[in-house]
Every structure is written in structure tokens, then in C-alpha cells.
N, C-alpha and C. Protein backbone atom coordinates (compact mmCIF):
# COMPACT_ATOMS: atom_id res chain seq x y z
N UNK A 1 18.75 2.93 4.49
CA UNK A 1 18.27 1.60 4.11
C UNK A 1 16.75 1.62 4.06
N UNK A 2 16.25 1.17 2.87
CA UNK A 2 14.91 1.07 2.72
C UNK A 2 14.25 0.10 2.96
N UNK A 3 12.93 0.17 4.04
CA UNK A 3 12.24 -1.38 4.95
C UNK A 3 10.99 -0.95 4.57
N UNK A 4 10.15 -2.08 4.32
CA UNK A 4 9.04 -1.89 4.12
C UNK A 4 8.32 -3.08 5.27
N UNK A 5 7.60 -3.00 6.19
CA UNK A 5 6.61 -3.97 7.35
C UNK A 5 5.64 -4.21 7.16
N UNK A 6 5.01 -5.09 6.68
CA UNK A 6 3.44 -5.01 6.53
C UNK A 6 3.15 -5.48 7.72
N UNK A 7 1.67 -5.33 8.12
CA UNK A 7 1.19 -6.01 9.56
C UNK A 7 -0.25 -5.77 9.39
N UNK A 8 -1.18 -6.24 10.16
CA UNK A 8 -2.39 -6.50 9.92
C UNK A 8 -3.32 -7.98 9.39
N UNK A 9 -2.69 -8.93 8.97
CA UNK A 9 -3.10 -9.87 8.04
C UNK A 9 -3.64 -10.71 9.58
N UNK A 10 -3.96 -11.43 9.17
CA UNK A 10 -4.98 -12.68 10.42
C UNK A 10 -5.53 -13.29 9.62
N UNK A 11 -6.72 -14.86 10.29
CA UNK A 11 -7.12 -15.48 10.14
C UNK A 11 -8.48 -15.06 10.00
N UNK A 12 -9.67 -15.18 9.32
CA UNK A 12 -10.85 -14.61 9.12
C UNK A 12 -11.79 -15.41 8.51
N UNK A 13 -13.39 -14.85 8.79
CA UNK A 13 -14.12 -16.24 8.04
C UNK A 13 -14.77 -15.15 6.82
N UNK A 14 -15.48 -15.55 5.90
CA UNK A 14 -15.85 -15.20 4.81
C UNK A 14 -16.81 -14.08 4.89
N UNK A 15 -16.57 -12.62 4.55
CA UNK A 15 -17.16 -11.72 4.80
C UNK A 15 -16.75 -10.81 5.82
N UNK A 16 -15.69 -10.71 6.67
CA UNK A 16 -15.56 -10.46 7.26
C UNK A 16 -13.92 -9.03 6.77
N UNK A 17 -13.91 -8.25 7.51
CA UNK A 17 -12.43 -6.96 7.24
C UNK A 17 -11.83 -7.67 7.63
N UNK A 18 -10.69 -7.19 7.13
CA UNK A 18 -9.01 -6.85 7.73
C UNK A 18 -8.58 -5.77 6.90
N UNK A 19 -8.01 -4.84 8.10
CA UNK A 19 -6.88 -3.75 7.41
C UNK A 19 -5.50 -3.85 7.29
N UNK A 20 -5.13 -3.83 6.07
CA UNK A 20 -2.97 -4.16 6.26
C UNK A 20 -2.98 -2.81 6.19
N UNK A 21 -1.58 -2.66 6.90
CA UNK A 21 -0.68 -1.83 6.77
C UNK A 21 0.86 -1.87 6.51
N UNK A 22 1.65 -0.68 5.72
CA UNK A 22 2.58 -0.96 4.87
C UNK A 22 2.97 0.22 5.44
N UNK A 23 4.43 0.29 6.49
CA UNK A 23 5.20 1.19 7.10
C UNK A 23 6.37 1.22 6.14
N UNK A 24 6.64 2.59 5.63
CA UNK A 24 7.89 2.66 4.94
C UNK A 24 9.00 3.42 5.78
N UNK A 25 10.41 2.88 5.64
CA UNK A 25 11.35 3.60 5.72
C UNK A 25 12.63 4.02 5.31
N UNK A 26 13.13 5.11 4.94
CA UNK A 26 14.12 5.11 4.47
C UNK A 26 14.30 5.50 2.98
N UNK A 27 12.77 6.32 2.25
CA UNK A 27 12.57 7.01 1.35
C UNK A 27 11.99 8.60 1.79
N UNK A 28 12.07 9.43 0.47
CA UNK A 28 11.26 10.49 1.18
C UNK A 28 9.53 9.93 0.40
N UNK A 29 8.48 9.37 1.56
CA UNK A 29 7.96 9.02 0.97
C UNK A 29 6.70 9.51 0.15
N UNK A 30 6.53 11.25 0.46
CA UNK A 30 5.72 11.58 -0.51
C UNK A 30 5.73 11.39 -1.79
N UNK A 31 7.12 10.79 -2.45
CA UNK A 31 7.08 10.88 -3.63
C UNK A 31 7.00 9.37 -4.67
N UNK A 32 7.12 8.56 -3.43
CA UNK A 32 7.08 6.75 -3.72
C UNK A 32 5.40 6.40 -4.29
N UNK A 33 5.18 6.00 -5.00
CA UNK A 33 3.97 4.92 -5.59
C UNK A 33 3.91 3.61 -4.50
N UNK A 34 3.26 3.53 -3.88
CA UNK A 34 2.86 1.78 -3.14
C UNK A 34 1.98 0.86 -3.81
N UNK A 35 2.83 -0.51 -3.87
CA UNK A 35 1.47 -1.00 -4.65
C UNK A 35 1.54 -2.59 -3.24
N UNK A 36 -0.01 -3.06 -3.59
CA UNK A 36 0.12 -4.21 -3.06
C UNK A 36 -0.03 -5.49 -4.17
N UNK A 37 0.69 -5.94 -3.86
CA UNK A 37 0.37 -7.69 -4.25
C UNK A 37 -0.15 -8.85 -3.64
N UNK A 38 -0.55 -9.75 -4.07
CA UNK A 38 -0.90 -11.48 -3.24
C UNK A 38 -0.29 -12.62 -4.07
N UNK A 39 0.26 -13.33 -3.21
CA UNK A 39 0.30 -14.59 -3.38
C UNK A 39 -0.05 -16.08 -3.28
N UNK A 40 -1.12 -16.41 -3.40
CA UNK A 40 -1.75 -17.76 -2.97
C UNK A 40 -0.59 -18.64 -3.29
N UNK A 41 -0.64 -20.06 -2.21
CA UNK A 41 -0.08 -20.97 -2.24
C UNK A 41 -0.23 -21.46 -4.03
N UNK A 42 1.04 -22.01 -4.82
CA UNK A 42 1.12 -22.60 -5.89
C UNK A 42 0.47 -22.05 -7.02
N UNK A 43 0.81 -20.68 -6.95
CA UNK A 43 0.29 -20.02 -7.98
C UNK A 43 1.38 -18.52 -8.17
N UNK A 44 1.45 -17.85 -9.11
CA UNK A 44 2.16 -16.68 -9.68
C UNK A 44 1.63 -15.26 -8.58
N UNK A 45 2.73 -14.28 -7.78
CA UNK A 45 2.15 -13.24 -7.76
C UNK A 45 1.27 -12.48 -8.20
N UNK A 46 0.47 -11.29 -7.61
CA UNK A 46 -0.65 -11.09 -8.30
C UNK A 46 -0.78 -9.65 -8.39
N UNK A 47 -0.81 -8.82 -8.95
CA UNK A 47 -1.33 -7.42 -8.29
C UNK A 47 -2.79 -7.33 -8.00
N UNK A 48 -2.60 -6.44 -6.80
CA UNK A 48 -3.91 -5.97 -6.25
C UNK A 48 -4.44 -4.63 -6.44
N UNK A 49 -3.68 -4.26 -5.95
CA UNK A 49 -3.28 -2.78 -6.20
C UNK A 49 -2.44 -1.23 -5.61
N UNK A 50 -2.81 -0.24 -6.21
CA UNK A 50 -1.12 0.87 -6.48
C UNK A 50 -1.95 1.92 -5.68
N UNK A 51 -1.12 2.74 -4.91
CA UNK A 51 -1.53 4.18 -4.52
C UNK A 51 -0.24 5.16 -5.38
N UNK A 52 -0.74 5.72 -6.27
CA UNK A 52 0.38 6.34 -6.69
C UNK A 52 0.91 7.48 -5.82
N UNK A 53 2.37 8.45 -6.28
CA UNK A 53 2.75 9.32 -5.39
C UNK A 53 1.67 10.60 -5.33
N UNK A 54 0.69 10.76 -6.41
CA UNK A 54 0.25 11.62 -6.71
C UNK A 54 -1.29 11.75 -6.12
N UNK A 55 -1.49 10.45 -5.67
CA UNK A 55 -3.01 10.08 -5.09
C UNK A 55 -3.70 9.04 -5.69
N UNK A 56 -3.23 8.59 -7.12
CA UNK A 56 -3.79 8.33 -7.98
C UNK A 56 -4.14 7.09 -7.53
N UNK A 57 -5.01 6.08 -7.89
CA UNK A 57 -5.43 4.68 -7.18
C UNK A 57 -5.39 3.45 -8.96
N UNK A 58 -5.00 2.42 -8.66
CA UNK A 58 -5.69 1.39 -9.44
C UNK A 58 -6.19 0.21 -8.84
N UNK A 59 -7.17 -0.73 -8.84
CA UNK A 59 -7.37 -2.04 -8.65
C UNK A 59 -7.32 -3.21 -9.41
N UNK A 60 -7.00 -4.19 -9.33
CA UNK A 60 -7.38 -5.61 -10.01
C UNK A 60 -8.77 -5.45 -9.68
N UNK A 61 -9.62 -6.08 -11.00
CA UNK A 61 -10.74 -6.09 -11.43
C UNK A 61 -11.30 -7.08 -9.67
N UNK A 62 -10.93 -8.11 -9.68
CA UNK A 62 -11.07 -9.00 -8.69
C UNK A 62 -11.48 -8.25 -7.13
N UNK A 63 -10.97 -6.99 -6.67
CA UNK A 63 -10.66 -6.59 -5.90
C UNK A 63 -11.36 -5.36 -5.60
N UNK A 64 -11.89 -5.14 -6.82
CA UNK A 64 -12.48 -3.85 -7.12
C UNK A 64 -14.17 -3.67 -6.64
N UNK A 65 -14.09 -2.48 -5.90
CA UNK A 65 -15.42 -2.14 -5.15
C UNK A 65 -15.46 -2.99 -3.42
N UNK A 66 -14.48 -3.78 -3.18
CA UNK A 66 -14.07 -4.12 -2.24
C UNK A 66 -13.04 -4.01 -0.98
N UNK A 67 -12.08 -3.59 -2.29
CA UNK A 67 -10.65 -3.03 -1.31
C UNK A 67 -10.36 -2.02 -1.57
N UNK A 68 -10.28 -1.08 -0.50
CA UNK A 68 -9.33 0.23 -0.50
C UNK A 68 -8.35 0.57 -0.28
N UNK A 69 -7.53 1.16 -0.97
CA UNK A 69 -6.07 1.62 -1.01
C UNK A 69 -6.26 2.78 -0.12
N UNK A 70 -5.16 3.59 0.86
CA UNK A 70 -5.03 4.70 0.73
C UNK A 70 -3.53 4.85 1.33
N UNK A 71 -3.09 6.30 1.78
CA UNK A 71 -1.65 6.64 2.43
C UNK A 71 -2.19 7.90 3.31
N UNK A 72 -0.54 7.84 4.05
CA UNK A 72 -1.14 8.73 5.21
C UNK A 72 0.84 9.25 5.07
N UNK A 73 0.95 10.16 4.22
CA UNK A 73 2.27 10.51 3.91
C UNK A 73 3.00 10.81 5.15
N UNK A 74 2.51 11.59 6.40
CA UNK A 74 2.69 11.78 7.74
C UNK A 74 3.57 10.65 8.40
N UNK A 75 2.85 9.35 8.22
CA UNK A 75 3.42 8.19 9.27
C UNK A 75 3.99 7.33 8.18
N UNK A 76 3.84 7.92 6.53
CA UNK A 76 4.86 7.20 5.90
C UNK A 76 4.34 5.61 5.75
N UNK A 77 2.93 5.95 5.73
CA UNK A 77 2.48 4.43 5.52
C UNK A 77 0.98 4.02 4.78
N UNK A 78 0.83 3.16 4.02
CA UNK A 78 -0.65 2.59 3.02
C UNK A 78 -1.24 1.77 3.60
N UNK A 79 -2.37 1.93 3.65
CA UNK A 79 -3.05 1.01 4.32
C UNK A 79 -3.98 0.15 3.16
N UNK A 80 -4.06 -0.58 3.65
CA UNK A 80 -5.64 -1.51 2.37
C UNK A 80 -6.36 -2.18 3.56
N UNK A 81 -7.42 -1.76 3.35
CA UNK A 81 -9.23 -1.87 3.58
C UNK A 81 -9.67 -3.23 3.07
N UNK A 82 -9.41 -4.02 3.87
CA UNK A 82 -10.13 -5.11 3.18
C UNK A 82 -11.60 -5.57 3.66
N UNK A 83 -12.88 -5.19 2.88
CA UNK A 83 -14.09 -5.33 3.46
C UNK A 83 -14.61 -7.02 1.91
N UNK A 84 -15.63 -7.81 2.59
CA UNK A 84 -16.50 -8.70 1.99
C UNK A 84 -15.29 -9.42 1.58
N UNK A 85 -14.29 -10.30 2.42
CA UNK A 85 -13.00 -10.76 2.18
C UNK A 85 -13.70 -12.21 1.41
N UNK A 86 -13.12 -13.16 0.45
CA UNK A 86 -13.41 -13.93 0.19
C UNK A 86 -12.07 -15.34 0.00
N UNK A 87 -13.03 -16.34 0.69
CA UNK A 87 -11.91 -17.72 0.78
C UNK A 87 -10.77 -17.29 -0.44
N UNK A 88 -10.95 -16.65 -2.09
CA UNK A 88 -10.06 -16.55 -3.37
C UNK A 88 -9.23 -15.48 -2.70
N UNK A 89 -9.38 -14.74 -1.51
CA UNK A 89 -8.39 -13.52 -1.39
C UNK A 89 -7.24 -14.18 -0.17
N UNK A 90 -7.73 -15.64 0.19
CA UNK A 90 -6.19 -15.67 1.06
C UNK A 90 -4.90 -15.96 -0.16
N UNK A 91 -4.15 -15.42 1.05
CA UNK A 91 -2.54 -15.12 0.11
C UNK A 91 -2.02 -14.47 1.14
N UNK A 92 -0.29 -14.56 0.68
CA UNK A 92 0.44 -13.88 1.31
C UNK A 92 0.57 -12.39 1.11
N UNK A 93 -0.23 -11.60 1.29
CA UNK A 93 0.58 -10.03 1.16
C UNK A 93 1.61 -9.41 1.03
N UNK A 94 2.04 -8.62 0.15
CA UNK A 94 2.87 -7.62 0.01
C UNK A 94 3.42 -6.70 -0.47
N UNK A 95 3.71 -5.18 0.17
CA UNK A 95 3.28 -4.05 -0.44
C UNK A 95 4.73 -4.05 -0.99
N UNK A 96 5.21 -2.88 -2.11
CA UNK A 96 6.17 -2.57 -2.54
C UNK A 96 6.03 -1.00 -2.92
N UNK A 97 7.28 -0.85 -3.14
CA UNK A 97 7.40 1.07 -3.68
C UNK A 97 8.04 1.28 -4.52
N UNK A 98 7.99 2.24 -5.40
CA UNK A 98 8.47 2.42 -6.38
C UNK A 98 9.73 3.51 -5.76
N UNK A 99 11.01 3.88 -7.09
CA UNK A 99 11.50 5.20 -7.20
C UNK A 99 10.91 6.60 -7.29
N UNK A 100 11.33 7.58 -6.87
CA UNK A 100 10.39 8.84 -6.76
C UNK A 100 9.85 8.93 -8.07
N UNK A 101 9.08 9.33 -7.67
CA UNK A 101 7.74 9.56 -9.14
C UNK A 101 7.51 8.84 -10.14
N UNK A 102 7.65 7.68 -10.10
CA UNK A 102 7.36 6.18 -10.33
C UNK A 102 5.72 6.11 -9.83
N UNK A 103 5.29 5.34 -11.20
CA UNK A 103 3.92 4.76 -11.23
C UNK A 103 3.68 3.19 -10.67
N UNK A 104 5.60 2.78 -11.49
CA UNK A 104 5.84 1.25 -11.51
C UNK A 104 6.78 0.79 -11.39
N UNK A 105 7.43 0.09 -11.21
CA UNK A 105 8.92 -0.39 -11.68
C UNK A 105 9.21 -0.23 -9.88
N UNK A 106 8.68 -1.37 -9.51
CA UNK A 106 8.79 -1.40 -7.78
C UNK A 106 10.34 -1.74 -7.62
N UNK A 107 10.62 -1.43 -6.36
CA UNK A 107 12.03 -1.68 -6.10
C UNK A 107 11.97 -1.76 -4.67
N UNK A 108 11.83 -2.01 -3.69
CA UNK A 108 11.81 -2.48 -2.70
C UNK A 108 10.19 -3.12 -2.58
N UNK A 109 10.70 -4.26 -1.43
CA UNK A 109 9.60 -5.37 -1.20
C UNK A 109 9.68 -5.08 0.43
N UNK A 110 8.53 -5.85 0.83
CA UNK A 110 8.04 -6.32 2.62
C UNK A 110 8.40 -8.17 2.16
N UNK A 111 8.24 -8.60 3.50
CA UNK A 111 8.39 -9.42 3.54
C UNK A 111 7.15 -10.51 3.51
N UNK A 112 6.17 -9.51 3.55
CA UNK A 112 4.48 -10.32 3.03
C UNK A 112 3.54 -10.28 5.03
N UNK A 113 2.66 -10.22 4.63
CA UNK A 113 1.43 -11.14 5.94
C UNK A 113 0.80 -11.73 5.37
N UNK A 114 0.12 -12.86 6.05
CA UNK A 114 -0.50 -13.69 5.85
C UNK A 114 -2.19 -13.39 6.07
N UNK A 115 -3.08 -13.62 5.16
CA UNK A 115 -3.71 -13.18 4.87
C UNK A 115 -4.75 -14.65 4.57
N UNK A 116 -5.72 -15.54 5.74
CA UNK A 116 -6.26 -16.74 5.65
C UNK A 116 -8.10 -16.41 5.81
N UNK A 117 -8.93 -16.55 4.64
CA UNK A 117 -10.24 -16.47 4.46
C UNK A 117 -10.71 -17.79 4.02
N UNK A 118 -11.65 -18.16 5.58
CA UNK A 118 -11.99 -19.45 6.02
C UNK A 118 -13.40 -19.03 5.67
N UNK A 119 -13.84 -20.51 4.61
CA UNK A 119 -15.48 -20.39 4.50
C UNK A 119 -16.53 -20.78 5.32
């Protein structure tokens, strides 16, 4: 059975980190793509962004030069770097994975963290 946990998200004031993390289980996961998403209250999911299986990285423009993606294939888990957080980045978090050697086409979800940037 495949679980995905995010954890890390908190309450924060403007400018300030948070690191999520995205524990997978129940794939072999060197070969899974992770991507993250957000959701602000009353608005459409969002992508943020992908660690592919291969290393490969993308960002939303929004996000970019700010947040870092990475994985740690060992503990089977992605982390995102969130540095110069801004009030537009609260949302609910959540990472997803693809099928082996998949760029896209996510197929398992987390259940999100909460993610609140107070000005």
C-alpha cells in the first residue's frame, strides 16, 4: 500500500523558512517523480513543483529562486526548502508521485500540511 505523509508546515510571519517533508511508502522509490502542489483557500490546486526520478527539478515561475526541491532516495523522502515565504504562499500542501519513470501523471496523494504566512 502506497502512503505518502507530509509534515513540516506551521504558522510563520513573512520572510521567514519552513521545510516540508514528503515520506514515501510502499514504492521502490528511486524510480518515482515527486511533485508538490498548493492549495489556497477558494481557489484551484496549484503546482509548485517536481523532483523527477532522474534528479531532474522544475518550478512554478512564482516559486522560483525561492524554493527548493530535493530527495534523499535512502529515507525515501523530498523535502522543499521554503526560504523568503510570502503571505501568496499560504496553502495547503501536497506532495504526490508518479509511476516508475514517470515525469507526470501522479498517482498517489498525501493528505496536505498546512502551510500559514502571516504579514
Amino acid at each position: 500500500q502506497v502512503q505518502l505523509v507530509e509534515s513540516g508546515g506551521g504558522v510563520v510571519q513573512a520572510g521567514a523558512s519552513l521545510r516540508l517533508s514528503c515520506a514515501v511508502s510502499g514504492r521502490t522509490f528511486s524510480r518515482n517523480s515527486v511533485g508538490w502542489f498548493r492549495q489556497a483557500p477558494g481557489k484551484e490546486r496549484e503546482f509548485v513543483t517536481c523532483i523527477w526520478w532522474n534528479g531532474g527539478t522544475q518550478y512554478a515561475n512564482s516559486v522560483k529562486g525561492r524554493f527548493t526541491i530535493s530527495r534523499d532516495n535512502a529515507k525515501n523522502t523530498v523535502y522543499l526548502q521554503m526560504n523568503s515565504l510570502k503571505p501568496e504562499d499560504t496553502a495547503v500542501y501536497y506532495c504526490a508521485v508518479t509511476g516508475d519513470y514517470k515525469i507526470s501523471q501522479y498517482e498517489y496523494w498525501g493528505q496536505g500540511t498546512q502551510v500559514t504566512v502571516s504579514s
